[in-house]
Structures are given as structure tokens and as C-alpha cells.
PDB file of N, CA and C in Angstrom:
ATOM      1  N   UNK A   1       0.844  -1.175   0.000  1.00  0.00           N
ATOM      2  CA  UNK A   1       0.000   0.000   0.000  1.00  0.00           C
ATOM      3  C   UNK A   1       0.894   1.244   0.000  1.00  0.00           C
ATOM      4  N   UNK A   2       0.826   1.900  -0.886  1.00  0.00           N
ATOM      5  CA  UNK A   2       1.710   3.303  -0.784  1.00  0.00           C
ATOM      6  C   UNK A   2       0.594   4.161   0.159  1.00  0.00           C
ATOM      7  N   UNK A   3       1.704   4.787   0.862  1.00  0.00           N
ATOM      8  CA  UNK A   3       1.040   6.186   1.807  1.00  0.00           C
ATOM      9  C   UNK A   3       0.615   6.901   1.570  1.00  0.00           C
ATOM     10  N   UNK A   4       0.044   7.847   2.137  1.00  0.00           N
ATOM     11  CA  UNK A   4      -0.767   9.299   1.735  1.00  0.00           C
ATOM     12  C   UNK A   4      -0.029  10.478   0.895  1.00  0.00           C
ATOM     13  N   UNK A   5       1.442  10.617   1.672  1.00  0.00           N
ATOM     14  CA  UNK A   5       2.269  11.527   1.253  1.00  0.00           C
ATOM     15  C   UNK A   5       2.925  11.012   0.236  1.00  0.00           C
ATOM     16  N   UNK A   6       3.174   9.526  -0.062  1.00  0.00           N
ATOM     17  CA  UNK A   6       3.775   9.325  -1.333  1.00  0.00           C
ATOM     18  C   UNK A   6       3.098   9.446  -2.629  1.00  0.00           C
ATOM     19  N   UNK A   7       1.647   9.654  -2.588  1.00  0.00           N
ATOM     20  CA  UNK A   7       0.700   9.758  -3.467  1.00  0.00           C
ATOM     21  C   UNK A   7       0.568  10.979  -3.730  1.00  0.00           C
ATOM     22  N   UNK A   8       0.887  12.049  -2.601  1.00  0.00           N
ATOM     23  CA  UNK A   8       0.509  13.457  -3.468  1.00  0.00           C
ATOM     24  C   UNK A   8       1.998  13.982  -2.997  1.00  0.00           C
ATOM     25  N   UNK A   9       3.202  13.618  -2.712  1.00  0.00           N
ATOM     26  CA  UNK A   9       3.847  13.939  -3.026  1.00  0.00           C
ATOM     27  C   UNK A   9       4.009  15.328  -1.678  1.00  0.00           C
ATOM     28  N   UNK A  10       3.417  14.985  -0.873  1.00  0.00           N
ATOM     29  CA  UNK A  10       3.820  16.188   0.179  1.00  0.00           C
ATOM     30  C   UNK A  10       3.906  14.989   1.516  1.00  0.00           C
ATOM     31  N   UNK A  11       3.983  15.703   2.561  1.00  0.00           N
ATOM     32  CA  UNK A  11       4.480  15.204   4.040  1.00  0.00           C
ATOM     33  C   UNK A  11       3.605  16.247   4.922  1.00  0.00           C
ATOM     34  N   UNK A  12       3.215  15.699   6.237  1.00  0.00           N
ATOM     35  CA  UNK A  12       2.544  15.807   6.934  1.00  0.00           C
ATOM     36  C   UNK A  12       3.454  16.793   7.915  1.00  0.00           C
ATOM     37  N   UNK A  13       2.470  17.534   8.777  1.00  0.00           N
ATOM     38  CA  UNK A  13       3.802  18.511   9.436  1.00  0.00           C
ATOM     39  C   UNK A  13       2.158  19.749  10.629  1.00  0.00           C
ATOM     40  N   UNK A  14       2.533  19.173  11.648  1.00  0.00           N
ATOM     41  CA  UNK A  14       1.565  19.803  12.567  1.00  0.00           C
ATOM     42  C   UNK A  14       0.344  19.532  12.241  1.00  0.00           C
ATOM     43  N   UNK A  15      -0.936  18.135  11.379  1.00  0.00           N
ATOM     44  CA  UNK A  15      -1.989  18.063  10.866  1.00  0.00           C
ATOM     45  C   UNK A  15      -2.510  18.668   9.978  1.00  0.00           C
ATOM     46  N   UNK A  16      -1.292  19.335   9.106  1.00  0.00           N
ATOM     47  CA  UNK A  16      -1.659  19.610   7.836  1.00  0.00           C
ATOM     48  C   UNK A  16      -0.606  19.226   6.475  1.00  0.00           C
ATOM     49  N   UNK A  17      -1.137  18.682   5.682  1.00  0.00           N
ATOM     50  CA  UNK A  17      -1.090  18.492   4.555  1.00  0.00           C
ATOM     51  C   UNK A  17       0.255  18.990   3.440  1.00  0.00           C
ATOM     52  N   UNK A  18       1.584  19.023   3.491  1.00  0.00           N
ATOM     53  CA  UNK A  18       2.153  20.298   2.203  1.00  0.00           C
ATOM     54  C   UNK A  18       2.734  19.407   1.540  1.00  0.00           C
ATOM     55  N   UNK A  19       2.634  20.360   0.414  1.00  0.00           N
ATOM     56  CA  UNK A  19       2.613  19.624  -1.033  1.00  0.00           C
ATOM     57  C   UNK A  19       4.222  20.541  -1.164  1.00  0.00           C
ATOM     58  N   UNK A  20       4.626  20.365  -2.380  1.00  0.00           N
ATOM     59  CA  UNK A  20       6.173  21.214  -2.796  1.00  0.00           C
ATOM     60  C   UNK A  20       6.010  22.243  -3.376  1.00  0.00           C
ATOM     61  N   UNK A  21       4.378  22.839  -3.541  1.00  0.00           N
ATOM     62  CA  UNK A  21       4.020  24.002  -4.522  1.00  0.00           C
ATOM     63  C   UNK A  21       3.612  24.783  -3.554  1.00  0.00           C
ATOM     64  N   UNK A  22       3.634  24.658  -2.323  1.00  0.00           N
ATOM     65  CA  UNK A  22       3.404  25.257  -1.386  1.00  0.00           C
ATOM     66  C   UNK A  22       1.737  25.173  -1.114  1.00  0.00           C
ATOM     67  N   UNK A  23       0.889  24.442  -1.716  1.00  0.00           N
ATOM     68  CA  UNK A  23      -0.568  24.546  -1.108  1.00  0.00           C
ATOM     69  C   UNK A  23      -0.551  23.669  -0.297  1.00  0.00           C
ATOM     70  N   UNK A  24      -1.681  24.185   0.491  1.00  0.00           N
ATOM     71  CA  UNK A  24      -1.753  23.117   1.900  1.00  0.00           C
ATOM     72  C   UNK A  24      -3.186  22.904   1.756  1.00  0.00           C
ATOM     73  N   UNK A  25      -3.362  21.536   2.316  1.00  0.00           N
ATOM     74  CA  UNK A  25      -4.945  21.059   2.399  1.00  0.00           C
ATOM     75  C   UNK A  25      -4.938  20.846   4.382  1.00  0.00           C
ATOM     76  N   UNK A  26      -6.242  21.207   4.448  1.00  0.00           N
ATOM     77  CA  UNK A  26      -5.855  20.812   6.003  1.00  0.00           C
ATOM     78  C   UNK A  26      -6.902  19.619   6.526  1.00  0.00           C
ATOM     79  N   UNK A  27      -6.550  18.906   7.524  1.00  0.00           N
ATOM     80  CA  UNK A  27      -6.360  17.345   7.843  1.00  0.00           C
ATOM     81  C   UNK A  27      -8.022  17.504   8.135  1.00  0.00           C
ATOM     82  N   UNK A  28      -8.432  16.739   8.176  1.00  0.00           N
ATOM     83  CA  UNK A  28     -10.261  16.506   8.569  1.00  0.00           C
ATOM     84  C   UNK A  28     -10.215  16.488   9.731  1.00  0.00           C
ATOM     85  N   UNK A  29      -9.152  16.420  11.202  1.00  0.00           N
ATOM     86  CA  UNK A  29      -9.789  17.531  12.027  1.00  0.00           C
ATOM     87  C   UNK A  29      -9.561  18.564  12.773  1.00  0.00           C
ATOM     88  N   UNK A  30      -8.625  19.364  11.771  1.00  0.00           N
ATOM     89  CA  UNK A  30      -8.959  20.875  12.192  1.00  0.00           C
ATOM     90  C   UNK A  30     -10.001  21.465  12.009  1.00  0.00           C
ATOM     91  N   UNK A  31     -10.400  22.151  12.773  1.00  0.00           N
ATOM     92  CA  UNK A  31     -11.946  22.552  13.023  1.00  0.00           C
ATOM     93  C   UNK A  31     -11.794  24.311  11.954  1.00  0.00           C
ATOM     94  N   UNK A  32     -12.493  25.140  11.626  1.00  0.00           N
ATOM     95  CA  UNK A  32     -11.712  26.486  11.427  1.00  0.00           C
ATOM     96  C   UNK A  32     -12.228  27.195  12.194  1.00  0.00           C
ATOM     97  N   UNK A  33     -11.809  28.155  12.064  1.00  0.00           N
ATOM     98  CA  UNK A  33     -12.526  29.143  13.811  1.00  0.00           C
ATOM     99  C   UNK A  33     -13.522  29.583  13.576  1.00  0.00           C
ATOM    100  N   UNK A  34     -14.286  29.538  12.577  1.00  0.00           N
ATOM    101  CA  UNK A  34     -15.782  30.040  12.431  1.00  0.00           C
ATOM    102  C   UNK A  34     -16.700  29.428  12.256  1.00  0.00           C
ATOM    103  N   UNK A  35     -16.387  28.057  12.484  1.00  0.00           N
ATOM    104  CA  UNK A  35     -17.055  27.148  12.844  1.00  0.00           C
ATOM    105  C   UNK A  35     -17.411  26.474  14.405  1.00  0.00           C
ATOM    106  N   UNK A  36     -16.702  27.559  15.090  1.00  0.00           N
ATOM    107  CA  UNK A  36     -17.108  27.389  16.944  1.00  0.00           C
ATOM    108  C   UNK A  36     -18.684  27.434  17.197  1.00  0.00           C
ATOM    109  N   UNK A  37     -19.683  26.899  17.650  1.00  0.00           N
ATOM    110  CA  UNK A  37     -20.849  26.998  17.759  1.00  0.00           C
ATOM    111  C   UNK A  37     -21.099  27.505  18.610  1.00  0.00           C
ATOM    112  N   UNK A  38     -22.662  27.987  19.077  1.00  0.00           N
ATOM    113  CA  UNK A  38     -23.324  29.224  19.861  1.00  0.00           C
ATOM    114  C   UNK A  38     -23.558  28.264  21.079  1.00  0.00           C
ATOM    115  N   UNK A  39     -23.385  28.694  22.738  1.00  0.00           N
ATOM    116  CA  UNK A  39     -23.281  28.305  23.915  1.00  0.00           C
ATOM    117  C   UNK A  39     -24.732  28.084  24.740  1.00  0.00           C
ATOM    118  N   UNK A  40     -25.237  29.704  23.761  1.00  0.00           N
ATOM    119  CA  UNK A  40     -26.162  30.290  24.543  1.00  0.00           C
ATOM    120  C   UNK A  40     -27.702  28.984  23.895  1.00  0.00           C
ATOM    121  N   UNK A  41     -27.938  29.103  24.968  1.00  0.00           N
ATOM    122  CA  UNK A  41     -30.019  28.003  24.966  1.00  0.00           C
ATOM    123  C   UNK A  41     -29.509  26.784  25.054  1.00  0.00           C
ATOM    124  N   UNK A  42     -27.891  26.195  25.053  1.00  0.00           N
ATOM    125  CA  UNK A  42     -27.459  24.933  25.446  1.00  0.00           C
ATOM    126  C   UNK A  42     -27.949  24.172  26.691  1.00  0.00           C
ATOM    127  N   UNK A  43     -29.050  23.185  26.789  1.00  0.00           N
ATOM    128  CA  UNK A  43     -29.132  22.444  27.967  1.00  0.00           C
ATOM    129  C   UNK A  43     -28.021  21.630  28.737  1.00  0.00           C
ATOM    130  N   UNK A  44     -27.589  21.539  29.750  1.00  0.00           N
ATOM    131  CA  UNK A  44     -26.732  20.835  30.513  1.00  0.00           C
ATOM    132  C   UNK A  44     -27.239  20.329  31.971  1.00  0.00           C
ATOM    133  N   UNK A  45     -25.602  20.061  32.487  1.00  0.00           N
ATOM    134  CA  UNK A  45     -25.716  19.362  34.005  1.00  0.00           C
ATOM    135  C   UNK A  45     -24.989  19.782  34.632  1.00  0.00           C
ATOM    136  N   UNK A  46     -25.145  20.164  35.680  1.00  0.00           N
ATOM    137  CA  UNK A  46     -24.595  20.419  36.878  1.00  0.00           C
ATOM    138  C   UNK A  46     -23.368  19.438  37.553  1.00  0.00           C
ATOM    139  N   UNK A  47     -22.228  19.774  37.349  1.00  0.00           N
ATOM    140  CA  UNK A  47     -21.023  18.673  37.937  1.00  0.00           C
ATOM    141  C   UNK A  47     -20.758  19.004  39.096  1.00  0.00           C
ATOM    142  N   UNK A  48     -20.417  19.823  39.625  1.00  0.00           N
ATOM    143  CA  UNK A  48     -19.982  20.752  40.852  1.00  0.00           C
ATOM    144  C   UNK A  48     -20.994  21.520  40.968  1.00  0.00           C
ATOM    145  N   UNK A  49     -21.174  21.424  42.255  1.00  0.00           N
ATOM    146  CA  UNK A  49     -22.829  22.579  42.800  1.00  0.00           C
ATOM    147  C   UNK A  49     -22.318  23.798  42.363  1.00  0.00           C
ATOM    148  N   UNK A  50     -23.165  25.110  41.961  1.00  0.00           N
ATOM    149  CA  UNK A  50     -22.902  26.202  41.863  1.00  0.00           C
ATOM    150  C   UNK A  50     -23.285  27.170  43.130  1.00  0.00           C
ATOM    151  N   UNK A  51     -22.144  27.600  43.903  1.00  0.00           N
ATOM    152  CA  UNK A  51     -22.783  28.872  44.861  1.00  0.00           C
ATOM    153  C   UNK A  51     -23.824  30.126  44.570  1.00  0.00           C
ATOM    154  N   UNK A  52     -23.960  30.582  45.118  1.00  0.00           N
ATOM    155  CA  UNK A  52     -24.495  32.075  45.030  1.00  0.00           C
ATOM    156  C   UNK A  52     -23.879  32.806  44.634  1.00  0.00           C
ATOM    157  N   UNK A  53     -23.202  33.308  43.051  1.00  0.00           N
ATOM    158  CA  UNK A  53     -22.213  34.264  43.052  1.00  0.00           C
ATOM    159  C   UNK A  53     -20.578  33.683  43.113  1.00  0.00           C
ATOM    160  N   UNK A  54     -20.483  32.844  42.721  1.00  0.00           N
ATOM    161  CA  UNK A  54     -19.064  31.355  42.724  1.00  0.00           C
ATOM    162  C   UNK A  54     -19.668  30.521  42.074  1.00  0.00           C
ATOM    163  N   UNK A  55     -17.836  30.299  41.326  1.00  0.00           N
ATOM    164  CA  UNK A  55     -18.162  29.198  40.301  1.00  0.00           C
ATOM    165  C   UNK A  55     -18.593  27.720  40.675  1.00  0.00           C
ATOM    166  N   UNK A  56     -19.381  27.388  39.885  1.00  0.00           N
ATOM    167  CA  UNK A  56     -18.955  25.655  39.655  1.00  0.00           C
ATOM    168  C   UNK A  56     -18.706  25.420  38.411  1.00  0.00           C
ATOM    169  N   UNK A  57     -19.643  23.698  38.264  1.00  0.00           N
ATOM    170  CA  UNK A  57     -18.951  23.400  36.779  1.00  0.00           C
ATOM    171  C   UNK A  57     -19.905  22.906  36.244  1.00  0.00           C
ATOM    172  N   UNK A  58     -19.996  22.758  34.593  1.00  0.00           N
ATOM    173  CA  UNK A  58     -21.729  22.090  34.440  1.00  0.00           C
ATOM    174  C   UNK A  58     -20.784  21.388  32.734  1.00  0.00           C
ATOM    175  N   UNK A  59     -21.741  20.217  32.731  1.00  0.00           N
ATOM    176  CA  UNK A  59     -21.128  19.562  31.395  1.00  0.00           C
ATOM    177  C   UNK A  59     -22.135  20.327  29.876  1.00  0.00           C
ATOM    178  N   UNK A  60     -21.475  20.684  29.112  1.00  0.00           N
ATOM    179  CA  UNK A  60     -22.424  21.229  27.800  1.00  0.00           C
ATOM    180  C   UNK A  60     -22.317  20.418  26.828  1.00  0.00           C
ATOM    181  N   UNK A  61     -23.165  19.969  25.749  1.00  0.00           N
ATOM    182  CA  UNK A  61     -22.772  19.658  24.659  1.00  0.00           C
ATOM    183  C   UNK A  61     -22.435  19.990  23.418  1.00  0.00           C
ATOM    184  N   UNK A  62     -21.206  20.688  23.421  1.00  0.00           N
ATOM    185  CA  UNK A  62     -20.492  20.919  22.101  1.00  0.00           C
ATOM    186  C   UNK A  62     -19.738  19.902  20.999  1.00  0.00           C
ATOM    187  N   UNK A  63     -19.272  20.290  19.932  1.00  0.00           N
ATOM    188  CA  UNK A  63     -19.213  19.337  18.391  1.00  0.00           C
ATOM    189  C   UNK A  63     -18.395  18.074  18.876  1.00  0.00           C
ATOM    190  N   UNK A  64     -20.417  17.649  19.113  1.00  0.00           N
ATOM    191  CA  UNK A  64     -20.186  16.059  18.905  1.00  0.00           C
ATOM    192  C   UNK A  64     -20.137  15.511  20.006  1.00  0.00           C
ATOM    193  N   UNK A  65     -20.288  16.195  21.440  1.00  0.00           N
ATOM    194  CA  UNK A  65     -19.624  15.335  22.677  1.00  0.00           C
ATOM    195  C   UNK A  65     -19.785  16.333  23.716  1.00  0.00           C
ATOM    196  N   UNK A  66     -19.392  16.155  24.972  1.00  0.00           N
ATOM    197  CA  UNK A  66     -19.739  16.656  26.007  1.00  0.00           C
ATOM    198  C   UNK A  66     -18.702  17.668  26.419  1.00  0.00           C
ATOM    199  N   UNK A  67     -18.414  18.964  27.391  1.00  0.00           N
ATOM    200  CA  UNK A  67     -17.223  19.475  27.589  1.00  0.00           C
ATOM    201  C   UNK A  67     -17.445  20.515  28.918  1.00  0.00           C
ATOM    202  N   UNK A  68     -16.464  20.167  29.876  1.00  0.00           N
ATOM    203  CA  UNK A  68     -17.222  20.914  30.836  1.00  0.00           C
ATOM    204  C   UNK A  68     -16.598  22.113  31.096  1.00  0.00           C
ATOM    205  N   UNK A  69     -17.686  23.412  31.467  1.00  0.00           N
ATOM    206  CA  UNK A  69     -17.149  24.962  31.752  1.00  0.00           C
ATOM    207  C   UNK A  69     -17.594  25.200  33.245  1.00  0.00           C
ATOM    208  N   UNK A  70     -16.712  26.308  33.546  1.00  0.00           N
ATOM    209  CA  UNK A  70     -16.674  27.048  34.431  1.00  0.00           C
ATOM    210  C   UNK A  70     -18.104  27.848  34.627  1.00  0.00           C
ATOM    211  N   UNK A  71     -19.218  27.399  35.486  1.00  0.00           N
ATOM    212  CA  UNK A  71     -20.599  28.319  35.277  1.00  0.00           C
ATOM    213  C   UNK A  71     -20.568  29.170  37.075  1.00  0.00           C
ATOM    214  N   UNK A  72     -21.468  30.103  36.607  1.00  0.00           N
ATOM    215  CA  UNK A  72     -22.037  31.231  37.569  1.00  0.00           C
ATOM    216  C   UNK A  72     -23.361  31.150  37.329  1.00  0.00           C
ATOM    217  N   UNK A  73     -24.261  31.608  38.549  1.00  0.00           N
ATOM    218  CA  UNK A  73     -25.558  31.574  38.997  1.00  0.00           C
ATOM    219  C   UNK A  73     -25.736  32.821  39.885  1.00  0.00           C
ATOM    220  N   UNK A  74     -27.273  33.363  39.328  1.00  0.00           N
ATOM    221  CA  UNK A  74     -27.172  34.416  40.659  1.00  0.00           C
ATOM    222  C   UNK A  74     -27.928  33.471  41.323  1.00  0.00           C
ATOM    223  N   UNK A  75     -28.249  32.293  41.833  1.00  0.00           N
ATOM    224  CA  UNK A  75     -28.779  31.674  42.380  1.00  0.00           C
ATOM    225  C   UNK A  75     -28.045  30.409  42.729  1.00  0.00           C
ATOM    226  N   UNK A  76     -28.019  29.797  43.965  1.00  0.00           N
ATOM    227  CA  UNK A  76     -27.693  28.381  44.359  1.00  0.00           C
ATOM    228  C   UNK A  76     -27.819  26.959  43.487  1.00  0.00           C
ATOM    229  N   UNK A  77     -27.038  26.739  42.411  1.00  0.00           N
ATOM    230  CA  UNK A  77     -27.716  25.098  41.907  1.00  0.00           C
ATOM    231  C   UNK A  77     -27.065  23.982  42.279  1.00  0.00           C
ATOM    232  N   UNK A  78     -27.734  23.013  43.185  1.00  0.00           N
ATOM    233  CA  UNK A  78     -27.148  21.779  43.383  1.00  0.00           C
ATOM    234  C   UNK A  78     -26.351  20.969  41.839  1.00  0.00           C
ATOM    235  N   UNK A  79     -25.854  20.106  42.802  1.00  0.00           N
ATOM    236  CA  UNK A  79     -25.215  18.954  41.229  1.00  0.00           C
ATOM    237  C   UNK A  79     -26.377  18.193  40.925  1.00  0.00           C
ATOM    238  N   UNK A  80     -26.137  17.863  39.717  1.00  0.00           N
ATOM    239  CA  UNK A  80     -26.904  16.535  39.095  1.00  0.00           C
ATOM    240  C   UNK A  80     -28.336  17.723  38.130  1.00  0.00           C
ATOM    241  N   UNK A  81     -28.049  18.889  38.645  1.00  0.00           N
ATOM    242  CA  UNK A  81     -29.718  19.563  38.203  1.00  0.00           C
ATOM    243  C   UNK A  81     -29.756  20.085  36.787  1.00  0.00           C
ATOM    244  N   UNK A  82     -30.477  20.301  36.026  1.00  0.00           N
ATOM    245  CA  UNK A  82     -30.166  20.591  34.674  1.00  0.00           C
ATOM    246  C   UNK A  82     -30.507  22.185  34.837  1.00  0.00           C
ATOM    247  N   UNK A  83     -29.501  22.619  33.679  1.00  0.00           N
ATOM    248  CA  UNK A  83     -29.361  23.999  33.305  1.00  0.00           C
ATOM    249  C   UNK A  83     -29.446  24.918  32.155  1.00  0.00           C
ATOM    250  N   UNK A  84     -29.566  25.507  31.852  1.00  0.00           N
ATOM    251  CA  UNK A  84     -29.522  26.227  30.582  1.00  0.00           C
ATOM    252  C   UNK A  84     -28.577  27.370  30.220  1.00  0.00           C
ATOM    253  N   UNK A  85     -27.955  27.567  29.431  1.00  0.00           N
ATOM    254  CA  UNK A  85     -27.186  28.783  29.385  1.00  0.00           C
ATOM    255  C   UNK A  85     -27.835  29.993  28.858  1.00  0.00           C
ATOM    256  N   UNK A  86     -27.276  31.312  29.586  1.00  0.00           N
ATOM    257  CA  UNK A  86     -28.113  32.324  29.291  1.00  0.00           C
ATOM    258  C   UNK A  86     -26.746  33.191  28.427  1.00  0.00           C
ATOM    259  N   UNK A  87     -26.031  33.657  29.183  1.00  0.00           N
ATOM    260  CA  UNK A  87     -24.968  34.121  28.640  1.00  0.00           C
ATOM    261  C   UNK A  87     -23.406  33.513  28.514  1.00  0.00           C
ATOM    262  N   UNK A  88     -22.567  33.654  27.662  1.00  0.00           N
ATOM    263  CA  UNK A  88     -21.187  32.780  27.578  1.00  0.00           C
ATOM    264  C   UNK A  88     -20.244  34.175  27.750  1.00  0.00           C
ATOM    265  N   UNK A  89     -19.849  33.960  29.119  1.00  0.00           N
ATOM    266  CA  UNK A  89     -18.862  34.844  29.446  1.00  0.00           C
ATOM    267  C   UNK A  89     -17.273  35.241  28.973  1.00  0.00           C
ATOM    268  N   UNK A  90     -16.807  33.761  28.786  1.00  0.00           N
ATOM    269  CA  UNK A  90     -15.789  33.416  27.937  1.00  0.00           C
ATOM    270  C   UNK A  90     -15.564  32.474  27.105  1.00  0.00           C
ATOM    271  N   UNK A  91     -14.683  32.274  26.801  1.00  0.00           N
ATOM    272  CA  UNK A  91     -14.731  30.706  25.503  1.00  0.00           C
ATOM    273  C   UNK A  91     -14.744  29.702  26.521  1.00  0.00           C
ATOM    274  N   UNK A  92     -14.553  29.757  28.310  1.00  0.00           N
ATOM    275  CA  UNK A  92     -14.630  28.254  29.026  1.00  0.00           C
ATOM    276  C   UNK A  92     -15.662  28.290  29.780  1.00  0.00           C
ATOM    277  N   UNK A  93     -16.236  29.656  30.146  1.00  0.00           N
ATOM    278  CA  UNK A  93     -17.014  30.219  31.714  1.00  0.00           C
ATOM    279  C   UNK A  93     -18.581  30.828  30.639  1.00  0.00           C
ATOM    280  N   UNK A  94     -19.655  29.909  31.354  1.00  0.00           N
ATOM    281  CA  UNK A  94     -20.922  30.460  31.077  1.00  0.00           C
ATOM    282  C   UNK A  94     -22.019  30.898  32.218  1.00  0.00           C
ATOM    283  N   UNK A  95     -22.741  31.559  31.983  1.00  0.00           N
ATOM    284  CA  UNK A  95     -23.763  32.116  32.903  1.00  0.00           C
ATOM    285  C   UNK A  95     -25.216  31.645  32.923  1.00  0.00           C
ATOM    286  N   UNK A  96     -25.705  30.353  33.674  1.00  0.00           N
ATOM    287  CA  UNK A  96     -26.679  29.962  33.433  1.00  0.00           C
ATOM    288  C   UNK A  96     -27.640  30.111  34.888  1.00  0.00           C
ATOM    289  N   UNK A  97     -28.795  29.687  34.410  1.00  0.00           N
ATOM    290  CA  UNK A  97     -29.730  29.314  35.154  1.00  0.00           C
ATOM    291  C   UNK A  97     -30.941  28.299  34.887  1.00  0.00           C
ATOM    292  N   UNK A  98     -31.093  27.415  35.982  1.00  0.00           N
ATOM    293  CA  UNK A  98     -31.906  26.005  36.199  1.00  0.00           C
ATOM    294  C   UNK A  98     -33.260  25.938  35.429  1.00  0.00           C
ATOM    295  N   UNK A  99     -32.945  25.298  35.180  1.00  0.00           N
ATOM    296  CA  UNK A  99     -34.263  24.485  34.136  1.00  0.00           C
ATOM    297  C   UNK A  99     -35.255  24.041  35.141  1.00  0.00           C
ATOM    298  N   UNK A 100     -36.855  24.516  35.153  1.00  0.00           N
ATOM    299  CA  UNK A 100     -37.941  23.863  36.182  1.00  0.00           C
ATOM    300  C   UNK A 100     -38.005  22.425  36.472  1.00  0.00           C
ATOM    301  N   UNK A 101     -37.617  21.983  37.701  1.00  0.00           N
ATOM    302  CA  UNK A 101     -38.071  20.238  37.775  1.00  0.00           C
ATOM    303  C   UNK A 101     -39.226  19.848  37.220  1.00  0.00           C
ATOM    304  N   UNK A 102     -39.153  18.642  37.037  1.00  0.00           N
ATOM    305  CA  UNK A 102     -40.137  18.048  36.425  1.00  0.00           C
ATOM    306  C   UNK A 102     -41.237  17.118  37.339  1.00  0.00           C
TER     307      UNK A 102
END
């Protein structure tokens, strides 16, 4: 079986692709940055209780899988409780509040 790079004639180098003409193809999974998705109306869970005003931690589901951030509450949420995001403070830290029990 010949390899990838012996077929097009380039070599692999940080997950991307170079050829000797200088174009680069990039690897299926670099993501590109404008493809980051929206935080906000994301349902989640509670990992670490959230204080009054102090962080905890809540799992979200971003591309493809689960990932957990840094959340704030102006309100108390136990663990295990589901949440919603209202605002995304930073690319790790969101600002949610609890979803009504059922």
C-alpha cells in the first residue's frame, strides 16, 4: 500500500497536509474558527454545585460530545440539576440558570 504523502507527493507537518508548490490542504480535524458553535439556549448538568455568586462546573454539549465549563448563577444550583445557558462569558465560563423540575 503506498502512503498518503507518497501519493501526493507532500508530508505531513503539525496536521496539515504540504505539497512542494506550497498549497496546503488541512487534515479533517482541524476545526476552522468560524465554525465554533453558539453556547447560549445549550441544555446541561450540573457537575460541581454552583454557589451564590461562585463558580462551579456544568457539562455542555459541544461538536459532537460533552465538555465541561466554568458556570455562575445568581442563584444556588445543586449537582446533578439541569441547566440552561443564558450568557457565555468566555470561551470556558458560562452564565446559566436552572431548568424547572419536572
Amino acid at each position: 500500500m503506498v502512503s498518503r504523502a507518497a501519493r501526493t507527493g507532500g508530508r505531513c507537518r503539525a496536521g496539515r497536509w504540504y505539497t512542494g508548490t506550497g498549497a496546503r490542504r488541512e487534515s479533517r480535524w482541524n476545526v476552522a474558527a468560524d465554525a465554533e458553535e453558539s453556547l447560549l439556549g445549550k441544555v446541561g448538568r450540573v457537575t460541581v454545585s454552583i454557589p451564590e455568586g461562585g463558580p462551579g462546573e456544568v457539562l455542555l454539549p459541544v461538536r459532537g460530545g460533552t465538555e465541561a465549563f466554568a458556570a455562575w448563577s445568581d442563584e444556588p444550583i445543586t449537582r446533578h440539576r439541569r441547566i440552561v445557558v443564558v450568557e457565555a462569558i468566555s470561551a470556558r465560563s458560562v452564565f446559566v440558570t436552572p431548568l424547572p423540575q419536572l
